[in-house]
C-alpha atoms as a PDB file:
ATOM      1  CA  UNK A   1     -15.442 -10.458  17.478  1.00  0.00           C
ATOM      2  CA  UNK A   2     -14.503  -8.383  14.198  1.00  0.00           C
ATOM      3  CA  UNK A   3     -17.499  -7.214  11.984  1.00  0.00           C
ATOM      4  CA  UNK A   4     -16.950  -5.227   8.594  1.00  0.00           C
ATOM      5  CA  UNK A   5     -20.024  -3.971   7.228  1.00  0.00           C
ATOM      6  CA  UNK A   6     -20.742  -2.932   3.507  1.00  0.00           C
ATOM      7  CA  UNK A   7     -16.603  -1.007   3.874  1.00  0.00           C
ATOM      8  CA  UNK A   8     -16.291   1.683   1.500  1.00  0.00           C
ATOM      9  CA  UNK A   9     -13.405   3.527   0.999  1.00  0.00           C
ATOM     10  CA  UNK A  10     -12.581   6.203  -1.917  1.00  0.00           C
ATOM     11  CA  UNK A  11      -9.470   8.928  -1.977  1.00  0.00           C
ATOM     12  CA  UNK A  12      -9.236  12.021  -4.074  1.00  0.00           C
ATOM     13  CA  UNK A  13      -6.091  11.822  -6.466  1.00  0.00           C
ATOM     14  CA  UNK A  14      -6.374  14.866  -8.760  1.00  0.00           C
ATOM     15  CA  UNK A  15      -9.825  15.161 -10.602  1.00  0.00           C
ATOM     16  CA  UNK A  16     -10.311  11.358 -10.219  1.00  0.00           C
ATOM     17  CA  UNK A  17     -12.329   9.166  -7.595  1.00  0.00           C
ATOM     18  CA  UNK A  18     -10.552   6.015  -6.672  1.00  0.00           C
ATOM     19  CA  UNK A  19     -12.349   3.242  -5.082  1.00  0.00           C
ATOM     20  CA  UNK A  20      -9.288   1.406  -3.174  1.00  0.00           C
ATOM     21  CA  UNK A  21     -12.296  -0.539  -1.112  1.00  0.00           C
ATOM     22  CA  UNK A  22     -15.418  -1.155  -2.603  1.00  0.00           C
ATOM     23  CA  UNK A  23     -18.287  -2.832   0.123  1.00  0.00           C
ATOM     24  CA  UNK A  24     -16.164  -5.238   1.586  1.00  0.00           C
ATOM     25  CA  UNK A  25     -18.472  -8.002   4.595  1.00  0.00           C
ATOM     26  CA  UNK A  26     -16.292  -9.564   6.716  1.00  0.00           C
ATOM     27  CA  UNK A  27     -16.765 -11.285   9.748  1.00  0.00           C
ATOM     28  CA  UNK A  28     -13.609 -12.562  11.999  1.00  0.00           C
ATOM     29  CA  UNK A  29     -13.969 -15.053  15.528  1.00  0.00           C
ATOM     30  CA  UNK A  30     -11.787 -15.755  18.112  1.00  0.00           C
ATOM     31  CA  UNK A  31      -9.014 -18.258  16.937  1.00  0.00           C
ATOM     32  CA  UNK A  32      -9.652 -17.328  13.274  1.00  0.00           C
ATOM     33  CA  UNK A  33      -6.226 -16.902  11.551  1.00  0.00           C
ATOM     34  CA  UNK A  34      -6.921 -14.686   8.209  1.00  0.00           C
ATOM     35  CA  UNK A  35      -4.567 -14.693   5.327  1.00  0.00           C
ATOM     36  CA  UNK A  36      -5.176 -12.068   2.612  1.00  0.00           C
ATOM     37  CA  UNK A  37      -3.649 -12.474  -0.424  1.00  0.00           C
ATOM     38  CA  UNK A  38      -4.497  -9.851  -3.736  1.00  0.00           C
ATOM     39  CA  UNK A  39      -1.998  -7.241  -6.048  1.00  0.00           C
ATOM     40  CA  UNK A  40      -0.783  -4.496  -5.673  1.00  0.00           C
ATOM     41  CA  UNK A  41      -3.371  -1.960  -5.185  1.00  0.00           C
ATOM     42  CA  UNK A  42      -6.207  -4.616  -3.958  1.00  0.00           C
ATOM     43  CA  UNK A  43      -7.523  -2.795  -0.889  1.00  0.00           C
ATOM     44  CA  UNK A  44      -5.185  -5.168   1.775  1.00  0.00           C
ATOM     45  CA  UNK A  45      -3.487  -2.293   3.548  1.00  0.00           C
ATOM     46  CA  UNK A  46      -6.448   0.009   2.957  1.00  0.00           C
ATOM     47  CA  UNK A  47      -8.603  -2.763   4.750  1.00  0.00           C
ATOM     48  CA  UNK A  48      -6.112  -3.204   7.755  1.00  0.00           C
ATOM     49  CA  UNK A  49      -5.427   0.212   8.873  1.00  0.00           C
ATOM     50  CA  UNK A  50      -9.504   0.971   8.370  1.00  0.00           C
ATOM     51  CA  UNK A  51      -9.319  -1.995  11.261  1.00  0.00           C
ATOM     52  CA  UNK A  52      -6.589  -0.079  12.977  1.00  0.00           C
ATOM     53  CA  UNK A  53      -8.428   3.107  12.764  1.00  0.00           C
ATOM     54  CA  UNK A  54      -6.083   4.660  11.267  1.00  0.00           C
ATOM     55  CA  UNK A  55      -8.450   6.113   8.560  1.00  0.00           C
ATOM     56  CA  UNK A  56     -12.108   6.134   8.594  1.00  0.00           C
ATOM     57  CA  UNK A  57     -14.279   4.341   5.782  1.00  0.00           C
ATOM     58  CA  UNK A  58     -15.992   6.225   3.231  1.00  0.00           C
ATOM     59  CA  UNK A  59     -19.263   4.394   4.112  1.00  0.00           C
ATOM     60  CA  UNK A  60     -19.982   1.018   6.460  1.00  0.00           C
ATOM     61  CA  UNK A  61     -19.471   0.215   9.613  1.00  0.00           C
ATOM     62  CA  UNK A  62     -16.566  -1.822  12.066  1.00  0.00           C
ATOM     63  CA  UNK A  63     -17.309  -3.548  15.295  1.00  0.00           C
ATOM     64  CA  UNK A  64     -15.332  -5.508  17.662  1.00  0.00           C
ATOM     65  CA  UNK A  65     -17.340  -7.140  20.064  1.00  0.00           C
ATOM     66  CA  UNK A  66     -20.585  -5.820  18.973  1.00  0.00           C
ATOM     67  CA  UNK A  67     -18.967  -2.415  19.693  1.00  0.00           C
ATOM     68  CA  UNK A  68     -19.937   0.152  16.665  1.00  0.00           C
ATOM     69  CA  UNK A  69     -16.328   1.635  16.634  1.00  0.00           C
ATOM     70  CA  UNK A  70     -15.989   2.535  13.302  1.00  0.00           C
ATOM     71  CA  UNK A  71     -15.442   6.584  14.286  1.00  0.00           C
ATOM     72  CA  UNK A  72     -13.034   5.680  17.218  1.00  0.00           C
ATOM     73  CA  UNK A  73      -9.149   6.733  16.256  1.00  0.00           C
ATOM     74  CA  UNK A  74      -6.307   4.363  16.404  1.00  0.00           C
ATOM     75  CA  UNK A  75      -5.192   5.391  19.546  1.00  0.00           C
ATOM     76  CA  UNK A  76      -8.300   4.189  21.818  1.00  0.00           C
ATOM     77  CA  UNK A  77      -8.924   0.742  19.610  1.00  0.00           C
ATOM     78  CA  UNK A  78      -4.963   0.191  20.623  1.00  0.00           C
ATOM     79  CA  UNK A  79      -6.432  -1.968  23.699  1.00  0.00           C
ATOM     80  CA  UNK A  80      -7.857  -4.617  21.669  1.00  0.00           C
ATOM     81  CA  UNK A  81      -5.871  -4.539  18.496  1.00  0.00           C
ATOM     82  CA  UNK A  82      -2.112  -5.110  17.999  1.00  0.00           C
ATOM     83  CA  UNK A  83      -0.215  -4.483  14.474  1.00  0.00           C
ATOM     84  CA  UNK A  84       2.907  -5.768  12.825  1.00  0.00           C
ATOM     85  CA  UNK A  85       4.156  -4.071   9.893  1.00  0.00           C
ATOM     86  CA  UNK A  86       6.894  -5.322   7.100  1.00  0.00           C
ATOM     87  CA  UNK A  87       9.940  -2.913   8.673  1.00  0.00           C
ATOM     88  CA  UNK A  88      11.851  -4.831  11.720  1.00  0.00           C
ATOM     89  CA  UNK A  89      12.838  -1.435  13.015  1.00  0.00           C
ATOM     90  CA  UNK A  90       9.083   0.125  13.658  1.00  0.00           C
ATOM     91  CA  UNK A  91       7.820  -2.615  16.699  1.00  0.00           C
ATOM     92  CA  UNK A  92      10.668  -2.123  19.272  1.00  0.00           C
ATOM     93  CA  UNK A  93      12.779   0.919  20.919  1.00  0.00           C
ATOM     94  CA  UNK A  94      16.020   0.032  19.860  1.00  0.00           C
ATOM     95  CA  UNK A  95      17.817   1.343  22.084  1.00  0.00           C
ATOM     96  CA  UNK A  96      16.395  -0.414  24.860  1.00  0.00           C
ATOM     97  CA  UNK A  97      17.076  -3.638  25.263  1.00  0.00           C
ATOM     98  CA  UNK A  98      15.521  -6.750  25.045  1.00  0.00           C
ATOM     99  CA  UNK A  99      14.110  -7.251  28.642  1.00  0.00           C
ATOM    100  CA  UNK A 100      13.217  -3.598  28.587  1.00  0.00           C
ATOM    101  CA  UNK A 101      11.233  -3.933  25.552  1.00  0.00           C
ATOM    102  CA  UNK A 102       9.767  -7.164  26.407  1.00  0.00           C
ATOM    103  CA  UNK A 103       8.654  -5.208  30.021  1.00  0.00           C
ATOM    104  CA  UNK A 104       7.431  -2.291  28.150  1.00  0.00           C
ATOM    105  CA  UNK A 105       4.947  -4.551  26.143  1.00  0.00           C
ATOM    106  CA  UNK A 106       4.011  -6.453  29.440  1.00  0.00           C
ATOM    107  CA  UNK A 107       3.244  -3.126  30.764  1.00  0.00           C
ATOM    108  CA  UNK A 108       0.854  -1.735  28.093  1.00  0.00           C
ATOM    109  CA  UNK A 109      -1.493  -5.060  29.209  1.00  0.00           C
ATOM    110  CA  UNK A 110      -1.127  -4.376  32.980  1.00  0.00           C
ATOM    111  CA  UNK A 111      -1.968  -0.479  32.498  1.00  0.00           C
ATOM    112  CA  UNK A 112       0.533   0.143  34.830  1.00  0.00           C
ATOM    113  CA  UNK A 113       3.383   2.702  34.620  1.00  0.00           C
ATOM    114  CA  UNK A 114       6.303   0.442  36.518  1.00  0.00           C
ATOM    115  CA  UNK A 115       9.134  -0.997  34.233  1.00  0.00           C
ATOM    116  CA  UNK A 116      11.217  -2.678  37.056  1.00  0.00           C
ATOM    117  CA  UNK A 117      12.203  -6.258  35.766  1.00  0.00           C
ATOM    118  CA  UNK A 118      11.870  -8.797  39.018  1.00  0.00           C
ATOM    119  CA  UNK A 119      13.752 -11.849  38.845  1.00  0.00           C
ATOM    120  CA  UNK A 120      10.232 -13.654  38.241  1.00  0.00           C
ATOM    121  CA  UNK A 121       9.572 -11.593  35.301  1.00  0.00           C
ATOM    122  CA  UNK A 122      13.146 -12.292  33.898  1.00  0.00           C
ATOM    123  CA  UNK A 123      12.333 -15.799  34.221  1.00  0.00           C
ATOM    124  CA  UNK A 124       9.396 -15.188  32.329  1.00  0.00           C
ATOM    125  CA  UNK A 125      11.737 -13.590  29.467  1.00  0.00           C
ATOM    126  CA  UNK A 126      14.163 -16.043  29.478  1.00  0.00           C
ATOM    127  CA  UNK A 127      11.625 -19.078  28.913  1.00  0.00           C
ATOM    128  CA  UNK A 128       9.448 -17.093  26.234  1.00  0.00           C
ATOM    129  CA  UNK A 129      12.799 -15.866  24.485  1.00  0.00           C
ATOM    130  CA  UNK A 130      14.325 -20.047  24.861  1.00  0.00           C
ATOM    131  CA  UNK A 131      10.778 -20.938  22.798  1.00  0.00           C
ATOM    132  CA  UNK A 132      11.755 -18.726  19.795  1.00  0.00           C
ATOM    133  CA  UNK A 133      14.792 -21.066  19.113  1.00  0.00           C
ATOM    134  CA  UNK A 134      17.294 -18.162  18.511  1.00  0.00           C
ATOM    135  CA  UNK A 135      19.254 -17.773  22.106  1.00  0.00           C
ATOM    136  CA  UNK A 136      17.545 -14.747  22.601  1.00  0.00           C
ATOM    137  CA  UNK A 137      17.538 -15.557  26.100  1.00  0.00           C
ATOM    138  CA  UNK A 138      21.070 -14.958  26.636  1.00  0.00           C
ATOM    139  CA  UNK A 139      20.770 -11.431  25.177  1.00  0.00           C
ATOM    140  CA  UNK A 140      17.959 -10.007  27.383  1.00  0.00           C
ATOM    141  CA  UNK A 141      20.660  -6.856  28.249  1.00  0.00           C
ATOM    142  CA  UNK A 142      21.707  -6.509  24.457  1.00  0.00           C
ATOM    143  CA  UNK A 143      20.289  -3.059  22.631  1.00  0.00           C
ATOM    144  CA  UNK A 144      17.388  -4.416  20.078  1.00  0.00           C
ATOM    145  CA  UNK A 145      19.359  -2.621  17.558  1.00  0.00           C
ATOM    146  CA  UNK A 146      22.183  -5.100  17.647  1.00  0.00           C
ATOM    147  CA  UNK A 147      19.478  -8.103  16.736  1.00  0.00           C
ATOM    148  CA  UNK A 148      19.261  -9.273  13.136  1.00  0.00           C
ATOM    149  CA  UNK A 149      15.673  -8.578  10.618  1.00  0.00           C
ATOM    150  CA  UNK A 150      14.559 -11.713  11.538  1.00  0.00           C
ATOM    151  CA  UNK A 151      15.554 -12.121  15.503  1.00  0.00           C
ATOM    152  CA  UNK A 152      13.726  -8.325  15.952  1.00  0.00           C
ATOM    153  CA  UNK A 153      10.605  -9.311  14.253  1.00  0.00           C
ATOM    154  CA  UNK A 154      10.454 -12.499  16.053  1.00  0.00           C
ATOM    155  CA  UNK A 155      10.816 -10.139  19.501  1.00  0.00           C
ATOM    156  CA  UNK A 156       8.092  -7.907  17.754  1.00  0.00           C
ATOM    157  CA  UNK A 157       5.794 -10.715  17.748  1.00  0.00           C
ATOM    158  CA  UNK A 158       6.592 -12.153  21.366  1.00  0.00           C
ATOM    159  CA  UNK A 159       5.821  -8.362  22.537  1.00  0.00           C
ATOM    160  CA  UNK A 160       2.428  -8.413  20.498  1.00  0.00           C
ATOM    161  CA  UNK A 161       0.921 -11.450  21.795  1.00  0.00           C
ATOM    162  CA  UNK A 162       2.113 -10.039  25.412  1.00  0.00           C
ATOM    163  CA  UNK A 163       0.330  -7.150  25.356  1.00  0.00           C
ATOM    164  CA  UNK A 164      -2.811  -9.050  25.030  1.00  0.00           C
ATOM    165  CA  UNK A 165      -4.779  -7.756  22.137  1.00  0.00           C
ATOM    166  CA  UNK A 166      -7.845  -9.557  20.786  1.00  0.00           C
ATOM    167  CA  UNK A 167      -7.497  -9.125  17.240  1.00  0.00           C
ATOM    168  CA  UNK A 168      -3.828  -9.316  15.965  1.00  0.00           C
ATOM    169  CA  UNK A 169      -3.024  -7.676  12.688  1.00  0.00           C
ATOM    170  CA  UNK A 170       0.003  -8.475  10.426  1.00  0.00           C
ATOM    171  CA  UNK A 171       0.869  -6.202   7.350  1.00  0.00           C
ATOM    172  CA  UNK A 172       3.142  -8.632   4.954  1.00  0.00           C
ATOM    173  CA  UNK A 173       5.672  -8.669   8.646  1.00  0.00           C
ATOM    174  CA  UNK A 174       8.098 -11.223   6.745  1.00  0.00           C
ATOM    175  CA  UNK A 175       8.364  -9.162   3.406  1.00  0.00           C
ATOM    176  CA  UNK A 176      11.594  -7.544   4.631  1.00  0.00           C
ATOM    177  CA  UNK A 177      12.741 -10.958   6.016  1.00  0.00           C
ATOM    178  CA  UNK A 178      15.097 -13.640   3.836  1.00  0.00           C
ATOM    179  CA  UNK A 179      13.275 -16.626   2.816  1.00  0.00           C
ATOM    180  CA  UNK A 180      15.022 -18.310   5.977  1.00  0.00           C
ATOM    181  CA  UNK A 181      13.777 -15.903   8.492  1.00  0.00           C
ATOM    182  CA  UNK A 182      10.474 -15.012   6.888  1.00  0.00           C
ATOM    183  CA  UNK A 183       9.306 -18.628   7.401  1.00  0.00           C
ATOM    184  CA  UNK A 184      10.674 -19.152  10.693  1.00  0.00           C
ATOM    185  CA  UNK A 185       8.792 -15.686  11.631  1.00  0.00           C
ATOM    186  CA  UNK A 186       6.047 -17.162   9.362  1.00  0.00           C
ATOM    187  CA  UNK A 187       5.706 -20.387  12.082  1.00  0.00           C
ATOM    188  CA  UNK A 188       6.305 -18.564  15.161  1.00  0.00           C
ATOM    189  CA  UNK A 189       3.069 -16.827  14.342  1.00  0.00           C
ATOM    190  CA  UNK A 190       1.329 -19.511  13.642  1.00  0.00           C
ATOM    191  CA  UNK A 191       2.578 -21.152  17.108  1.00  0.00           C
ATOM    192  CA  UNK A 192       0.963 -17.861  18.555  1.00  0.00           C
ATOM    193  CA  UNK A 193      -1.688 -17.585  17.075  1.00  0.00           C
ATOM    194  CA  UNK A 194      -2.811 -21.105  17.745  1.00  0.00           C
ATOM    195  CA  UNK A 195      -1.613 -21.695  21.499  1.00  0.00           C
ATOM    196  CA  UNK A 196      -3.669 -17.786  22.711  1.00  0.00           C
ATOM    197  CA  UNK A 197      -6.466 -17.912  19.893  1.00  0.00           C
ATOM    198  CA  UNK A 198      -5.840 -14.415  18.838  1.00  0.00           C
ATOM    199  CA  UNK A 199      -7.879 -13.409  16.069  1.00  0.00           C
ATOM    200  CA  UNK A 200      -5.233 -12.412  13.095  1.00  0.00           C
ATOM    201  CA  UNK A 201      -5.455 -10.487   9.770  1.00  0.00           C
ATOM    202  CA  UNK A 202      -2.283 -11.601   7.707  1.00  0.00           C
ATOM    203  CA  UNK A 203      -1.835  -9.704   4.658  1.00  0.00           C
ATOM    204  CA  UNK A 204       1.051 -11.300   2.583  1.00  0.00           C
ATOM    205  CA  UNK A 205       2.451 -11.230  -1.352  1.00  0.00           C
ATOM    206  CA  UNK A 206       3.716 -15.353  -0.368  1.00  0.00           C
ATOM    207  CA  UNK A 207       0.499 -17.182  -1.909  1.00  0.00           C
ATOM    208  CA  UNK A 208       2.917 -20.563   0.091  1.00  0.00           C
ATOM    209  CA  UNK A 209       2.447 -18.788   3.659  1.00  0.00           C
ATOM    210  CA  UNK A 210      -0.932 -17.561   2.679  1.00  0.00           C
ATOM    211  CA  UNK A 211      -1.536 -21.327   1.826  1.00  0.00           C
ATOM    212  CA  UNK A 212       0.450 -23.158   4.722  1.00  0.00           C
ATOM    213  CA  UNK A 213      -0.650 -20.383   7.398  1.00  0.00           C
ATOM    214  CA  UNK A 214      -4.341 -19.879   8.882  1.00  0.00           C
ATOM    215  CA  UNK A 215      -7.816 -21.491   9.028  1.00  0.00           C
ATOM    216  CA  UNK A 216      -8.801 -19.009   6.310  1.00  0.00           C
ATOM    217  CA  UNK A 217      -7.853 -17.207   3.017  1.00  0.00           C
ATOM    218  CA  UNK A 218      -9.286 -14.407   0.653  1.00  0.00           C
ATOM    219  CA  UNK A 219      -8.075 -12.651  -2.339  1.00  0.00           C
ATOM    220  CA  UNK A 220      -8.408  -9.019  -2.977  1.00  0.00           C
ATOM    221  CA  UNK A 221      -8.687  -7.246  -6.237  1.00  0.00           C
ATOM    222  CA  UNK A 222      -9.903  -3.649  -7.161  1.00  0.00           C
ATOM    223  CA  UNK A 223     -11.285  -3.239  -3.502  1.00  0.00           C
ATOM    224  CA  UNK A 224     -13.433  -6.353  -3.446  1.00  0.00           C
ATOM    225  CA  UNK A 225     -13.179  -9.920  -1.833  1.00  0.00           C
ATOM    226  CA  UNK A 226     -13.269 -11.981  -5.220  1.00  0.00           C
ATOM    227  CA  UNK A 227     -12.678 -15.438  -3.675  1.00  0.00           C
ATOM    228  CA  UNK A 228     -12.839 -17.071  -0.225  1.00  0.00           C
ATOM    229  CA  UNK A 229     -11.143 -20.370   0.742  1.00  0.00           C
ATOM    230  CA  UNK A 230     -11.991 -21.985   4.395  1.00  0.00           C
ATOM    231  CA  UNK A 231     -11.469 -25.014   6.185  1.00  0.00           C
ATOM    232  CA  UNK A 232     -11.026 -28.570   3.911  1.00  0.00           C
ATOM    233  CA  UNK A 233     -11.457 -26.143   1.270  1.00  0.00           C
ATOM    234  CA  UNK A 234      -8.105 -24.054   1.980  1.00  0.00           C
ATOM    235  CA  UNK A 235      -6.061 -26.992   2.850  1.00  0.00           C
ATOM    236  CA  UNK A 236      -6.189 -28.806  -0.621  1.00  0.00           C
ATOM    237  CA  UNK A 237      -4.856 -25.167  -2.100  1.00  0.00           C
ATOM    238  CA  UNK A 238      -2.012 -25.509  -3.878  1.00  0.00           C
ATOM    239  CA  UNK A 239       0.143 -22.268  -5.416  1.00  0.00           C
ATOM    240  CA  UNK A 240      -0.893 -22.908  -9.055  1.00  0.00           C
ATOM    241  CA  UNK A 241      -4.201 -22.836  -7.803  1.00  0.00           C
ATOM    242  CA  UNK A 242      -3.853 -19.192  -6.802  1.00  0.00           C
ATOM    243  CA  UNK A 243      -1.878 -18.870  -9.826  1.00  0.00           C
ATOM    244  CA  UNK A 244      -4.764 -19.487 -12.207  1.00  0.00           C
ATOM    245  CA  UNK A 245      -7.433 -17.612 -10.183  1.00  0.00           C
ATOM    246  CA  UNK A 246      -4.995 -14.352 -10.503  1.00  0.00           C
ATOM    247  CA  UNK A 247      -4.759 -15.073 -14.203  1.00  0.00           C
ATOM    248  CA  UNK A 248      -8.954 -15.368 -14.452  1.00  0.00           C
ATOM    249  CA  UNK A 249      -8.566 -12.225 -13.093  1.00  0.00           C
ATOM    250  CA  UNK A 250      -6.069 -10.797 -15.439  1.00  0.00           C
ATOM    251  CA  UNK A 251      -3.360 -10.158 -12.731  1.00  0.00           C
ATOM    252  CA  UNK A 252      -0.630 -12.529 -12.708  1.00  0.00           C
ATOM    253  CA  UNK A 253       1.725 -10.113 -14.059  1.00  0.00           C
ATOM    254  CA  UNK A 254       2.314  -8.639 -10.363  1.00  0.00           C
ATOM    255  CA  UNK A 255       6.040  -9.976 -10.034  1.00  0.00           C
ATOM    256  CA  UNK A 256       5.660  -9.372  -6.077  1.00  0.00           C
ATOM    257  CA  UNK A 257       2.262 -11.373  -6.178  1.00  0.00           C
ATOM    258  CA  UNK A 258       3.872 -14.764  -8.011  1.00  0.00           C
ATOM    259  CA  UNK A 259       6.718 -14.526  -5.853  1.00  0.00           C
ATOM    260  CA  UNK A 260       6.930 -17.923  -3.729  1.00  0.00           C
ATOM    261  CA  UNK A 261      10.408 -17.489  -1.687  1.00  0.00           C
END
């Protein structure tokens, strides 16, 4: 479904060349849930918005599908990829509310341009808004903006999944979350993830989500993929586990990286 190729990325910053991603090969299927754990500085977000297309590699080559689409922008790969980010106020119109939102997400699938909410579709809200365990469904006319961190990421991720994307992309979306709400988020996702087999990209500084989340794990450092955990593998992880890899490697200094709440 997702093929990186031999990634290369480098930026200018003054009179030096930095390498934020060095040749990274990575391969993602349908149902694959990605966690990608690495410092500050690793290459995640580099790697996830060269997904996005929202900058172009330096060298290599992205496909989805067997699609070369490693020149095409953001704005076209938009019908098979959906993104999360860490801020709870960038995936919904807040002054909308929820049912408009959630219709406005439905839409983007459908291609069509009509917003009207039939009592079918409200339905439809109400029992997808009951299955996130926070009464949402008794707030579908509420402004977004009046929803907590946690109950507007939650929506965020509802509206992702609706929209129908193949490949699902989520940039540390619980970082801005308390430890309560970031793992309720944290198992909503997973709930997703598992009941439409959405292939998912979930960069995170928790090395317990990264653990307890996913069929798969990598770490980053300087650009590169310096470990991969899969299958039996990844499920015997424990955190000090991660914890001495990242001190092979000379970072476990990174107060975000060691943080387990």
């Amino acid at each position: 479904m997702l093929m990186l190729e031999r990634i290369r990325k480098t930026f200018r910053s003054g009179q030096d060349l930095v390498v934020a991603l060095g040749g990274v090969d990575l391969k993602l299927s349908k149902g694959d849930f990605l966690t990608v754990i690495g410092s500050n500085g690793a290459g995640k977000s580099t790697l996830l918005n060269i997904i996005a297309g929202s900058i172009l590699p330096t060298a290599g080559r992205v496909s989805i599908n067997e699609e070369d689409v490693t020149l095409v922008p953001a704005y076209r790969r938009a019908r098979w990829i959906g993104r999360i980010t860490q801020d709870p106020l960038s995936g919904t119109a807040p002054s909308m509310t929820i049912a408009e939102n959630l219709a406005l997400a439905a839409k983007r699938s459908r291609r069509s341009f009509c917003l009207a909410i039939t009592r079918r579709k409200r339905l439809e809200m109400v029992e997808r808004m009951h299955a996130l365990g926070m009464s949402l469904e008794r707030r579908l006319d509420d402004p977004v903006s009046l929803l907590s961190g946690g109950e507007r990421q939650a929506l965020t991720v509802t509206m992702a999944t609706l929209a129908n994307p193949q490949i699902l992309l989520l940039d540390e979306h619980t970082a801005a979350l308390d430890p309560t709400n970031a793992l309720k988020v944290s198992q909503l996702t997973q709930e997703f993830v598992t009941k439409t087999g959405i292939a998912t990209i979930m960069v995170t500084h928790n090395m317990e989500h990264a653990i307890l989340l996913g069929n798969r794990l990598i770490m980053m450092n300087k650009g590169e993929i310096v470990y991969q955990f899969a299958g039996n593998e990844k499920a015997t992880l424990e955190v000090p586990d991660l914890v001495d890899l990242f001190r092979k490697r000379h970072i476990c200094d990174d107060e975000l990286l060691l943080e387990r709440n």
